[in-house]
Protein backbone atom coordinates (compact mmCIF):
# COMPACT_ATOMS: atom_id res chain seq x y z
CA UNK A 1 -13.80 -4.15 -15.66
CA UNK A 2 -16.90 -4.64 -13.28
CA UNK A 3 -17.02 -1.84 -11.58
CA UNK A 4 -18.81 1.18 -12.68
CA UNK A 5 -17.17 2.88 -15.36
CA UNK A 6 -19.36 5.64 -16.96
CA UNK A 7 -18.60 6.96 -20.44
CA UNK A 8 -15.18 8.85 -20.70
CA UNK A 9 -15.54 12.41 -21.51
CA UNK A 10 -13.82 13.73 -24.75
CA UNK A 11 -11.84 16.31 -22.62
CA UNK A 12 -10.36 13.54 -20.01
CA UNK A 13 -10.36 11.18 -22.96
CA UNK A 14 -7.48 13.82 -24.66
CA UNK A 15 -6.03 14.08 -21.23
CA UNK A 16 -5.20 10.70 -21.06
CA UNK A 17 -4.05 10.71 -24.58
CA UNK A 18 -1.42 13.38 -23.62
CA UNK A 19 -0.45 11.71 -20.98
CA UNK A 20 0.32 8.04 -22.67
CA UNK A 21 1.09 10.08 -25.77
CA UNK A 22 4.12 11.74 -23.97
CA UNK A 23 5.47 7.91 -23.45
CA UNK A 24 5.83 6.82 -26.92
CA UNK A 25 2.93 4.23 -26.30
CA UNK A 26 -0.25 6.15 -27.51
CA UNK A 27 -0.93 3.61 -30.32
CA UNK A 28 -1.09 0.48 -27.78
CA UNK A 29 -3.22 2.92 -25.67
CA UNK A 30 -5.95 2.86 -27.63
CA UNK A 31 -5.53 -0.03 -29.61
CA UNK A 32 -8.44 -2.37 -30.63
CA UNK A 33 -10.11 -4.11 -27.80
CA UNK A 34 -8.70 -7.53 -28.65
CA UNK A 35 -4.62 -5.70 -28.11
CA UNK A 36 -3.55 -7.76 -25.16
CA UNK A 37 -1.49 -4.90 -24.31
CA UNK A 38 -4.01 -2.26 -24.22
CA UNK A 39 -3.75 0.49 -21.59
CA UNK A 40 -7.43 2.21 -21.06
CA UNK A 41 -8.53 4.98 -19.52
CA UNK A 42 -10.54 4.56 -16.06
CA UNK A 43 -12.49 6.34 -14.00
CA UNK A 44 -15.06 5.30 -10.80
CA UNK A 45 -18.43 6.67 -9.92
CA UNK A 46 -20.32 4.57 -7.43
CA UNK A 47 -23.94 4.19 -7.73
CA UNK A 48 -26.22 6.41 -5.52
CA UNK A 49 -27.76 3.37 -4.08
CA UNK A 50 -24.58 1.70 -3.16
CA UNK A 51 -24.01 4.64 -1.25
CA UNK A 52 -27.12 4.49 0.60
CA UNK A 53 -26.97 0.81 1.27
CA UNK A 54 -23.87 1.32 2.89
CA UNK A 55 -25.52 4.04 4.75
CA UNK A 56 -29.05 1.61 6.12
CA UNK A 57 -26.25 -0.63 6.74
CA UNK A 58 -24.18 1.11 9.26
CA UNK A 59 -26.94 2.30 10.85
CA UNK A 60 -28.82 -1.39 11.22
CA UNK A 61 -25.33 -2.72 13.22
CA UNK A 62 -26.34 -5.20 15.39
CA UNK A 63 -23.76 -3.97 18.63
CA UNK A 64 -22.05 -6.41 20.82
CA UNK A 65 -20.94 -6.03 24.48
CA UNK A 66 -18.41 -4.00 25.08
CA UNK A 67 -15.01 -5.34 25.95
CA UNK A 68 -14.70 -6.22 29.58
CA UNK A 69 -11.63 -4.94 30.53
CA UNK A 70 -10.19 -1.20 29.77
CA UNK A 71 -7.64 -1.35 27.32
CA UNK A 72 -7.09 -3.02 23.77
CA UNK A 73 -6.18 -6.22 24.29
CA UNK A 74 -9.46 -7.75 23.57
CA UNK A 75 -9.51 -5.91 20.09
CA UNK A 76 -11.09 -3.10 18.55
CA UNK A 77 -13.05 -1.35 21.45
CA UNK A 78 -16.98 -0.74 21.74
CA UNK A 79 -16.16 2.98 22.20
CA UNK A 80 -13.82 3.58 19.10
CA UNK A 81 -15.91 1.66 16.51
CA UNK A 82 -19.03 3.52 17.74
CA UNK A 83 -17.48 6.55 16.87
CA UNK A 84 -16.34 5.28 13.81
CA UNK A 85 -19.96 4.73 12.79
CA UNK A 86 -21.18 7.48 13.78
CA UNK A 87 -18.90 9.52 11.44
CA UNK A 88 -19.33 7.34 8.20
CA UNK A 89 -23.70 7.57 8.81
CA UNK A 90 -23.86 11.36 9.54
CA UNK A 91 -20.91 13.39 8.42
CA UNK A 92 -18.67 10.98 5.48
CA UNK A 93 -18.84 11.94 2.11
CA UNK A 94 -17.05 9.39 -0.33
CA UNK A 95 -17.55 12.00 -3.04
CA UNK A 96 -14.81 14.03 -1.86
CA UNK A 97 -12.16 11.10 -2.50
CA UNK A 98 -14.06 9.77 -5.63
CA UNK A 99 -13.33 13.22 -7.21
CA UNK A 100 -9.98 13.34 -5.72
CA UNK A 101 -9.07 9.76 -7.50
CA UNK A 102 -10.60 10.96 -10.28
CA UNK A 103 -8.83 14.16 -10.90
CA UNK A 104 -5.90 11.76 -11.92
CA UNK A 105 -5.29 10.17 -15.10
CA UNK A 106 -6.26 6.59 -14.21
CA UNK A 107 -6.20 3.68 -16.22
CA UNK A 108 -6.15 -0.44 -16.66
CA UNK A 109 -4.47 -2.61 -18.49
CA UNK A 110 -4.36 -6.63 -18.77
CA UNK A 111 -1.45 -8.63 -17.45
CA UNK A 112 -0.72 -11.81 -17.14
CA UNK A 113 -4.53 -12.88 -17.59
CA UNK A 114 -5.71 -10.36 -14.77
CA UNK A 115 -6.72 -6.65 -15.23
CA UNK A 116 -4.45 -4.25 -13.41
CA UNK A 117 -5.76 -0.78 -12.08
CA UNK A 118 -2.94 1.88 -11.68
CA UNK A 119 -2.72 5.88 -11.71
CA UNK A 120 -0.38 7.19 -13.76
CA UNK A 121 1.19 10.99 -13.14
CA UNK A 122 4.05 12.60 -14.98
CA UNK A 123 6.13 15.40 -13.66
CA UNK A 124 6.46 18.02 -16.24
CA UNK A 125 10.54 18.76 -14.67
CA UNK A 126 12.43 17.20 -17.06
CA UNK A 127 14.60 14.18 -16.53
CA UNK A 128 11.95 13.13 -13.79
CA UNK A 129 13.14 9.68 -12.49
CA UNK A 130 10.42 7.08 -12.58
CA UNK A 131 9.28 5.20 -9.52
CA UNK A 132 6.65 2.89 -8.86
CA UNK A 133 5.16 2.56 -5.43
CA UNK A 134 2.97 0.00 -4.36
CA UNK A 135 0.64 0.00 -1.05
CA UNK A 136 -0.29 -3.31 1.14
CA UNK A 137 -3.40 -4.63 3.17
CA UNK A 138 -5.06 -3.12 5.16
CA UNK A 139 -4.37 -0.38 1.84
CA UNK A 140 -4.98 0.91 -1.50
CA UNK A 141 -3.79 3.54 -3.91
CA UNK A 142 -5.60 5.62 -1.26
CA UNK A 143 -2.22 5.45 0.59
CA UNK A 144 -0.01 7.17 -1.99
CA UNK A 145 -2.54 10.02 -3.17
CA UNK A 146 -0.75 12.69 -0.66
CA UNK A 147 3.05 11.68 -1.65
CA UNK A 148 1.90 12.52 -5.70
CA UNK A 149 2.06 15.92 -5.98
CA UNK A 150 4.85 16.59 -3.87
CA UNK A 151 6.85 13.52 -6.08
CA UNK A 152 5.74 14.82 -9.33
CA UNK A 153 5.78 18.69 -9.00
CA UNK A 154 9.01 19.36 -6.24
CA UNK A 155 9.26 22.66 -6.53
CA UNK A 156 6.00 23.70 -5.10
CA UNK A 157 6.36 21.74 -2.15
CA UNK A 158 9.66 22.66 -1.12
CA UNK A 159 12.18 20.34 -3.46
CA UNK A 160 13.54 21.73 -6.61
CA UNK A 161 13.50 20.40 -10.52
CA UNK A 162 16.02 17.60 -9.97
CA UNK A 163 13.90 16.12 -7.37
CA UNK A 164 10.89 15.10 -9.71
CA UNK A 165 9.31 11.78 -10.23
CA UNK A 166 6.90 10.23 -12.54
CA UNK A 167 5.02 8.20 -10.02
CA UNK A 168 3.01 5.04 -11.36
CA UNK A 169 1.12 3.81 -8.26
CA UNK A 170 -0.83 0.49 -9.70
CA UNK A 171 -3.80 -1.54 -7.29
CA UNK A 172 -2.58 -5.26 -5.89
CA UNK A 173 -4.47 -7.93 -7.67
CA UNK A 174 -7.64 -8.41 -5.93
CA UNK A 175 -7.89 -5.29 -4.33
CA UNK A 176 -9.71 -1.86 -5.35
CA UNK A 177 -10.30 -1.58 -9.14
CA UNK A 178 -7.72 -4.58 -10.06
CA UNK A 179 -9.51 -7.67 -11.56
CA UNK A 180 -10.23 -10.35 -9.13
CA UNK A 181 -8.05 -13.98 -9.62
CA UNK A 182 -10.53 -16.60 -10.42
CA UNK A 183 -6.98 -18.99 -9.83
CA UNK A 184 -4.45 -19.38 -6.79
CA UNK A 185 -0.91 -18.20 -6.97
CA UNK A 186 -1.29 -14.96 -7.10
CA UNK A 187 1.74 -14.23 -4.86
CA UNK A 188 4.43 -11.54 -4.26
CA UNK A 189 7.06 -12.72 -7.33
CA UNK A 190 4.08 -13.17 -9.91
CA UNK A 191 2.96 -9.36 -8.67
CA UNK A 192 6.67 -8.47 -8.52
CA UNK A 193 6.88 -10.01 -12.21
CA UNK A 194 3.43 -8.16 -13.57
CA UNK A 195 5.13 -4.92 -12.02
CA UNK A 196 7.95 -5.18 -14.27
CA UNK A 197 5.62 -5.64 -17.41
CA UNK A 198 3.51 -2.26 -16.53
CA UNK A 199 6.90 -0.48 -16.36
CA UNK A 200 8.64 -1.63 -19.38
CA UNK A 201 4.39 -1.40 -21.50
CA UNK A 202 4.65 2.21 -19.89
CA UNK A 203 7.70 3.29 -21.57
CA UNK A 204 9.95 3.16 -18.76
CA UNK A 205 13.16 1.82 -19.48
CA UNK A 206 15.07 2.80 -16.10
CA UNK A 207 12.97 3.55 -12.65
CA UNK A 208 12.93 2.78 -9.30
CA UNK A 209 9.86 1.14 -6.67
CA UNK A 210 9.09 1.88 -3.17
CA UNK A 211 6.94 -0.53 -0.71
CA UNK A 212 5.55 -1.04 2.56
CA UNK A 213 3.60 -3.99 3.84
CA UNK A 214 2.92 -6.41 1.05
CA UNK A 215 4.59 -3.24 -0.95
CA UNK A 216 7.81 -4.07 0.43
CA UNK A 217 7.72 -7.95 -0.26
CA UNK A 218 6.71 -7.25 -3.71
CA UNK A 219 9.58 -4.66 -4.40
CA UNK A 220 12.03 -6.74 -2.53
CA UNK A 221 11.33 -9.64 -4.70
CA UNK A 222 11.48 -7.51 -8.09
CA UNK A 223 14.71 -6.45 -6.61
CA UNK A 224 15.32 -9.87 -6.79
CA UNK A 225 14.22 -10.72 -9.96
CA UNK A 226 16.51 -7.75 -11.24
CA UNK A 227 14.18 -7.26 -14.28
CA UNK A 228 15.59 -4.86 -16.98
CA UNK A 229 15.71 -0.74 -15.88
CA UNK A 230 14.88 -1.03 -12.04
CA UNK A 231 18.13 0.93 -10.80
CA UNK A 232 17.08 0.27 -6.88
CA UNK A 233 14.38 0.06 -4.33
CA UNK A 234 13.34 1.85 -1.31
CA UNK A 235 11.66 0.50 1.64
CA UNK A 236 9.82 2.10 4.39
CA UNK A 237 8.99 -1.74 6.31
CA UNK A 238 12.31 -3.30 5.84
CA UNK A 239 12.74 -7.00 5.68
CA UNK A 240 15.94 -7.27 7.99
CA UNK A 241 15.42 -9.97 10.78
CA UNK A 242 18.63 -12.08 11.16
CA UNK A 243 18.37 -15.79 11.03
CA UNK A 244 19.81 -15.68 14.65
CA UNK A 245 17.34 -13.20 15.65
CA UNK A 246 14.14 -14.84 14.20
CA UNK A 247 15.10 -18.32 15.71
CA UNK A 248 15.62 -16.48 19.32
CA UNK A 249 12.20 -14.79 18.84
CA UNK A 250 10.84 -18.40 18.28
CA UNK A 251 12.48 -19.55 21.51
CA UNK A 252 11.39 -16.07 23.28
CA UNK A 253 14.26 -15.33 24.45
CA UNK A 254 16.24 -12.08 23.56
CA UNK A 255 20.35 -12.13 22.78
CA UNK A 256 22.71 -10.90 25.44
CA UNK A 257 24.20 -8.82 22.81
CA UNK A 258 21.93 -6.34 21.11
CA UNK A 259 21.77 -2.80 20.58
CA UNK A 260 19.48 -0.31 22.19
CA UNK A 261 17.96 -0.07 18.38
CA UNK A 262 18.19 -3.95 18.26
CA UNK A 263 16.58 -4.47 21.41
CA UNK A 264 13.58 -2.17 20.85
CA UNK A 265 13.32 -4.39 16.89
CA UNK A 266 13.28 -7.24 19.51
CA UNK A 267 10.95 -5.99 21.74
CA UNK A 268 8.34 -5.03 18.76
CA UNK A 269 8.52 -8.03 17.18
CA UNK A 270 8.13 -10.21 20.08
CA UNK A 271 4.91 -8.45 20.69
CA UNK A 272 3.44 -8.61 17.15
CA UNK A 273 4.34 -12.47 17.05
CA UNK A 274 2.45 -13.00 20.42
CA UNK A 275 -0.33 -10.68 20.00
CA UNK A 276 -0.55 -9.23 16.82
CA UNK A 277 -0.69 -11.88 14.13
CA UNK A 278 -4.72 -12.95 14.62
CA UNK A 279 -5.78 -11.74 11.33
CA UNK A 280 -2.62 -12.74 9.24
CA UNK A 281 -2.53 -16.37 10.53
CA UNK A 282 -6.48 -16.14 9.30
CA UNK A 283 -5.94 -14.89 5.92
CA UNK A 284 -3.21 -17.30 5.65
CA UNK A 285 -5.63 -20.50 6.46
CA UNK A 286 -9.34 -19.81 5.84
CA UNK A 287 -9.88 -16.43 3.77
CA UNK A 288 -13.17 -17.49 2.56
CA UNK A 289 -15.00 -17.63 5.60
CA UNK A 290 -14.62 -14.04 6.21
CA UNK A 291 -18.16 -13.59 4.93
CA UNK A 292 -19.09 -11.30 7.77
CA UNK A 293 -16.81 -8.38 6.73
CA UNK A 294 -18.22 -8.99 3.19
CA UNK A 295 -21.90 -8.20 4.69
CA UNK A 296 -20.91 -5.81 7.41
CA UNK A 297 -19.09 -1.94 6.79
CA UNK A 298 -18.70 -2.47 10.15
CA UNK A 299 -17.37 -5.82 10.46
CA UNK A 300 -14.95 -5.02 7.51
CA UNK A 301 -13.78 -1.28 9.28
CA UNK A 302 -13.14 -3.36 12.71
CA UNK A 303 -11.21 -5.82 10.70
CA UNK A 304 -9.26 -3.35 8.79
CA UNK A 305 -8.56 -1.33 12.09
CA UNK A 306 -6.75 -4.13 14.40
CA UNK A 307 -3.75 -4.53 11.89
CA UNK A 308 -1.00 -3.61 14.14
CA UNK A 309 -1.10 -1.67 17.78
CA UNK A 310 0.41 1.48 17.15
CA UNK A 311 -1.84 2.29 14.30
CA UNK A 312 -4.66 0.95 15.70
CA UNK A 313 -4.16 3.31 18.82
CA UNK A 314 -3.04 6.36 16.40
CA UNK A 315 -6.75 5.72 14.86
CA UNK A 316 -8.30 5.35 18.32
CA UNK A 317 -6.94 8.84 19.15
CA UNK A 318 -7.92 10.17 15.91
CA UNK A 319 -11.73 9.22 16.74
CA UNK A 320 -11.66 10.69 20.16
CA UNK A 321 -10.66 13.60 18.56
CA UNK A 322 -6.92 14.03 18.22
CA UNK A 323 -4.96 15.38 15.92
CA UNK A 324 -2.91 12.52 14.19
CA UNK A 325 -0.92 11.66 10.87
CA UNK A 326 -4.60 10.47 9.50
CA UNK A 327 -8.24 12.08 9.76
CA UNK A 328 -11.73 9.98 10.04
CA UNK A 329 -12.22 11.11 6.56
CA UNK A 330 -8.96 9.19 5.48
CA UNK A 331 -9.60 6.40 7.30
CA UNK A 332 -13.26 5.94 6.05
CA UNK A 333 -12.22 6.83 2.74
CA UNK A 334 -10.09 3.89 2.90
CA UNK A 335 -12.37 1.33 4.44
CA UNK A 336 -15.32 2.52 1.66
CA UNK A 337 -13.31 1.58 -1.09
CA UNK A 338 -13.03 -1.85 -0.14
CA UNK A 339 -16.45 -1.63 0.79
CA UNK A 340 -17.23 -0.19 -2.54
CA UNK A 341 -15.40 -2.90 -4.32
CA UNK A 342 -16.01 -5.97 -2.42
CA UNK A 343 -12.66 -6.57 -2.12
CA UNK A 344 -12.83 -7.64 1.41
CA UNK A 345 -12.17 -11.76 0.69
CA UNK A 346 -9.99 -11.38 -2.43
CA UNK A 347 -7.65 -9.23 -0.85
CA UNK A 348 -6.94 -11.31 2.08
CA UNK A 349 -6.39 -14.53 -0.78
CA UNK A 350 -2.85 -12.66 -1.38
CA UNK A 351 -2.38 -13.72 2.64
CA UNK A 352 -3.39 -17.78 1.51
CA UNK A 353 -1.48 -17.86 -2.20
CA UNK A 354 1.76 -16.27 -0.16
CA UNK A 355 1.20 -18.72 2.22
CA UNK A 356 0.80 -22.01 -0.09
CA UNK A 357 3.23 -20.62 -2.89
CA UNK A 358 5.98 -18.86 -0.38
CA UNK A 359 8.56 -16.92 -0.85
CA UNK A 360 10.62 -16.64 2.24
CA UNK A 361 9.47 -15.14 5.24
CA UNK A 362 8.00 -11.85 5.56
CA UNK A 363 10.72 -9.88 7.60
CA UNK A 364 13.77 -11.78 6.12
CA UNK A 365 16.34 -11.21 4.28
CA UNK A 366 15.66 -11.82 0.67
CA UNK A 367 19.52 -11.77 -0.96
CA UNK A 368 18.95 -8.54 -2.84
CA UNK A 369 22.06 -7.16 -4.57
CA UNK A 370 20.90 -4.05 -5.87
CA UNK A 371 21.03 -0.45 -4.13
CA UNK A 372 18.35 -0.70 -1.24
CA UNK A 373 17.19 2.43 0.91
CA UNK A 374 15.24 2.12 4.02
CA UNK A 375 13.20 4.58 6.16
CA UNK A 376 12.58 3.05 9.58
CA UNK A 377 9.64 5.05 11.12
CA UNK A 378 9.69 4.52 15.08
CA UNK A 379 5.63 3.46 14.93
CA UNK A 380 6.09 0.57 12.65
CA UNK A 381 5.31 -3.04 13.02
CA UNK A 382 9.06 -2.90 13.78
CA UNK A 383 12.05 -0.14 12.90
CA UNK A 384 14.52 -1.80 11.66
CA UNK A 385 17.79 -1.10 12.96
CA UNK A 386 21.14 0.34 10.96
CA UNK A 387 23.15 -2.58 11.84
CA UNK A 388 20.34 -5.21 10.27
CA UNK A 389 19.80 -3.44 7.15
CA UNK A 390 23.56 -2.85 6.52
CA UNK A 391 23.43 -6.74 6.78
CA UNK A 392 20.39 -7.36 4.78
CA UNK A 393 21.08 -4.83 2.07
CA UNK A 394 25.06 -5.29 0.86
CA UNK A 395 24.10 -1.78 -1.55
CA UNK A 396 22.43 -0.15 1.32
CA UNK A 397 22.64 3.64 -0.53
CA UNK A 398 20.13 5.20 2.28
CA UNK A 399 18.79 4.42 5.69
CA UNK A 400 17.30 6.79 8.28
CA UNK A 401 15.14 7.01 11.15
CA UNK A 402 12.11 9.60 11.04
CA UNK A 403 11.26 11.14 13.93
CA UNK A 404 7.57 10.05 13.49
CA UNK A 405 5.06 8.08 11.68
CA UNK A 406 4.20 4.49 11.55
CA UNK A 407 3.28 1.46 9.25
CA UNK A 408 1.07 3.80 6.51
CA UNK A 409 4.28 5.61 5.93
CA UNK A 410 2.85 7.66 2.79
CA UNK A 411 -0.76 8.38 4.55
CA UNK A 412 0.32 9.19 7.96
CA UNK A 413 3.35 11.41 7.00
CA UNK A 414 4.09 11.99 3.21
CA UNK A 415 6.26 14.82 3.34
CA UNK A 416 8.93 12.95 5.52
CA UNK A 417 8.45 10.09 3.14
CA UNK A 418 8.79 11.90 0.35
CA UNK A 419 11.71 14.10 1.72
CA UNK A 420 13.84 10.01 2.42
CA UNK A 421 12.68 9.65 -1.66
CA UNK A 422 14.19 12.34 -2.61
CA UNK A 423 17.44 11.91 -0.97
CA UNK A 424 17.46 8.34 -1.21
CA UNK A 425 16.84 7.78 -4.81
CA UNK A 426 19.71 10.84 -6.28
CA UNK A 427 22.75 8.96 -6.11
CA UNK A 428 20.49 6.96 -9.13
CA UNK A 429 19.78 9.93 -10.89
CA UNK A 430 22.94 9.51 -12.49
CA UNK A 431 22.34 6.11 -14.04
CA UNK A 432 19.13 7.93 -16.03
């Protein structure tokens, strides 16, 4: 790997050799370098002076005008990203996250020709069901650290034995400590296809995923692929449009017919398509030229922050002091480790090799005939109503509506995610 990987310690190296050892997989583990199938141990320090160059870089921001009118709608506001700055220059700490990631057994393994980056944590319950959850953009494996312990280790956070998971949480290629494709086509069903490898190299010969964002079109499509062992899927950003819906939302013009929980789908989604989409439609086209977010922390964290509306406003609150699902801290920790990795551009290729190698459209229904369950929290891009997903999802085994929470499901509010999880995924239990 490129990034900074200091020297294993004999006590985490026999940690990690517990860990794979308790898999059946210990020889591949630590096979000879030339094993294609090798699964090594990782771990991330970043360099002092990468630290303080992001520091001289923050503070030498070259500030704009601010917006001139009052509200959003010309972008990420003066006032918010200010603040934002302000916090990452004089009171941030990345260590505190670095030794957070750290403190679980990481590890990489090659796939496909790329280097894939996951963490890997077993439950010591017994009978633990395995899942694999995977994050989107703007994301990471910084998404899914809070949902761990309560997945792995239920009965200290208010779930009992039968509720545990082994959770593998694995980086997207071209984002945190994956490898970086040199090649196009990267898309969701060569991820989705990858995913299944890591499972089955892991040991794993039933388990479940979970998705949001690029998460959820990467699930969907294993779910498609049906590979070997993956008993269902959960969802917390639902791909559910109906092909009536999504050709009325071209025209602009709602149905006579819907649903209060239709209508409000509607109304959500007709706002994302008209204002929302800016930095999708230019990942899709011209990823490369986003050199300034590559030279600027705060060019990328402005860039990062106007995703969708609700979240941007939840993280507006946040740095005028609220109380919210997220803190700064989790927000900058976030931001740094794409800073940290330069992962700004080859992230936002998985926008341009979906869009030249597709795979159906984003929100619709993919044809998946395995058991589906879906968490539709009100703040996201859109909740998707009961009556779509019963449509969408012939083995819909789960579907609720959390009373908050929005499109970083797992950051914002991981103990209602991880409460759906639990109850979604036990019906499957019994296939184990």
């Amino acid at each position: 790997m490129s990034h900074n990987q200091p020297a294993v310690s004999r006590r985490t190296l026999l940690a990690v050799a517990a860990s794979i050892s308790a898999l059946g997989v210990l020889p591949e583990a630590f096979a000879a370098s030339g094993d294609p199938n090798a699964i090594k141990p990782f771990r991330f320090s970043a360099k002092d002076a990468e630290l303080s160059d992001l520091a001289r870089r923050v503070a030498a921001t070259r500030w704009p005008d601010r917006e001139t009118v009052k509200d959003h709608s010309q972008g990420v506001q003066l006032a918010t990203i200010r603040k934002l700055a302000d916090h990452w220059a004089k009171h941030y700490d990345w260590r505190k996250i670095e030794t957070k990631l750290n403190s679980y057994p990481q590890f990489t393994t090659k796939i496909d020709g790329l280097d894939f980056h996951f963490i890997h944590v077993k439950s010591k319950h017994a009978n633990a069901l395995p899942i694999l959850v995977t994050h989107g953009w703007p994301g990471s494996i910084i998404e899914q650290l809070k949902i761990i312990e309560p997945l792995t280790d239920p009965t200290a956070h208010g779930g009992s034995a039968d509720d545990a998971f082994h959770v593998v949480i694995p980086s997207l290629p071209g984002y945190g400590f994956s490898g970086k494709p040199t090649e196009p086509g990267w898309n969701p069903p060569r991820i989705a296809k990858a995913w299944a490898v890591l499972m089955q190299r892991l040991g794993y010969p039933k388990y479940v995923a979970q998705g949001g964002d690029w998460g959820n079109a990467v699930t969907e499509l294993m779910a498609v692929q049906e590979p070997p062992g993956l008993l269902g899927i959960h969802t917390n950003m639902a791909a559910t449009v109906p092909a009536d819906i999504s050709k009325a939302l071209s025209a602009g013009t709602p149905p006579a017919n819907l649903t209060p929980d239709e209508k409000r789908a509607w109304d959500q989604l007709d706002d994302f398509y008209k204002n929302g989409l800016g930095y999708a439609i230019e990942m899709n086209n011209r990823p490369q030229t986003l050199y300034g977010i590559v030279d600027s922390p705060i060019g990328l964290a402005s860039w990062m922050l106007d995703h969708d509306i609700r979240s941007y406003d939840m993280i507006a609150r946040v740095f005028d002091g609220k109380t919210e699902g997220l803190t700064k801290d989790d927000i900058l920790d976030n931001i740094t480790l794409y800073w940290l990795t330069n992962t700004a551009i080859s992230s936002s290729r998985l926008y341009w090799d979906n869009a030249h190698f597709p795979s159906g459209g984003f929100f619709d229904p993919r044809g998946i005939k395995i058991p589906v369950a879906v968490s539709a929290f009100p703040d996201e891009i859109y909740q998707a109503p009961q009556s779509w997903a019963e449509k969408a999802y012939p083995k819909l085994i789960f579907y609720n509506r959390p009373p908050k929470g929005g499109h970083f499901a797992a950051w914002e509010q991981p103990m209602l995610l991880t409460a759906d999880l639990r109850a979604a995924f036990k019906p499957l239990r019994k296939s184990m």
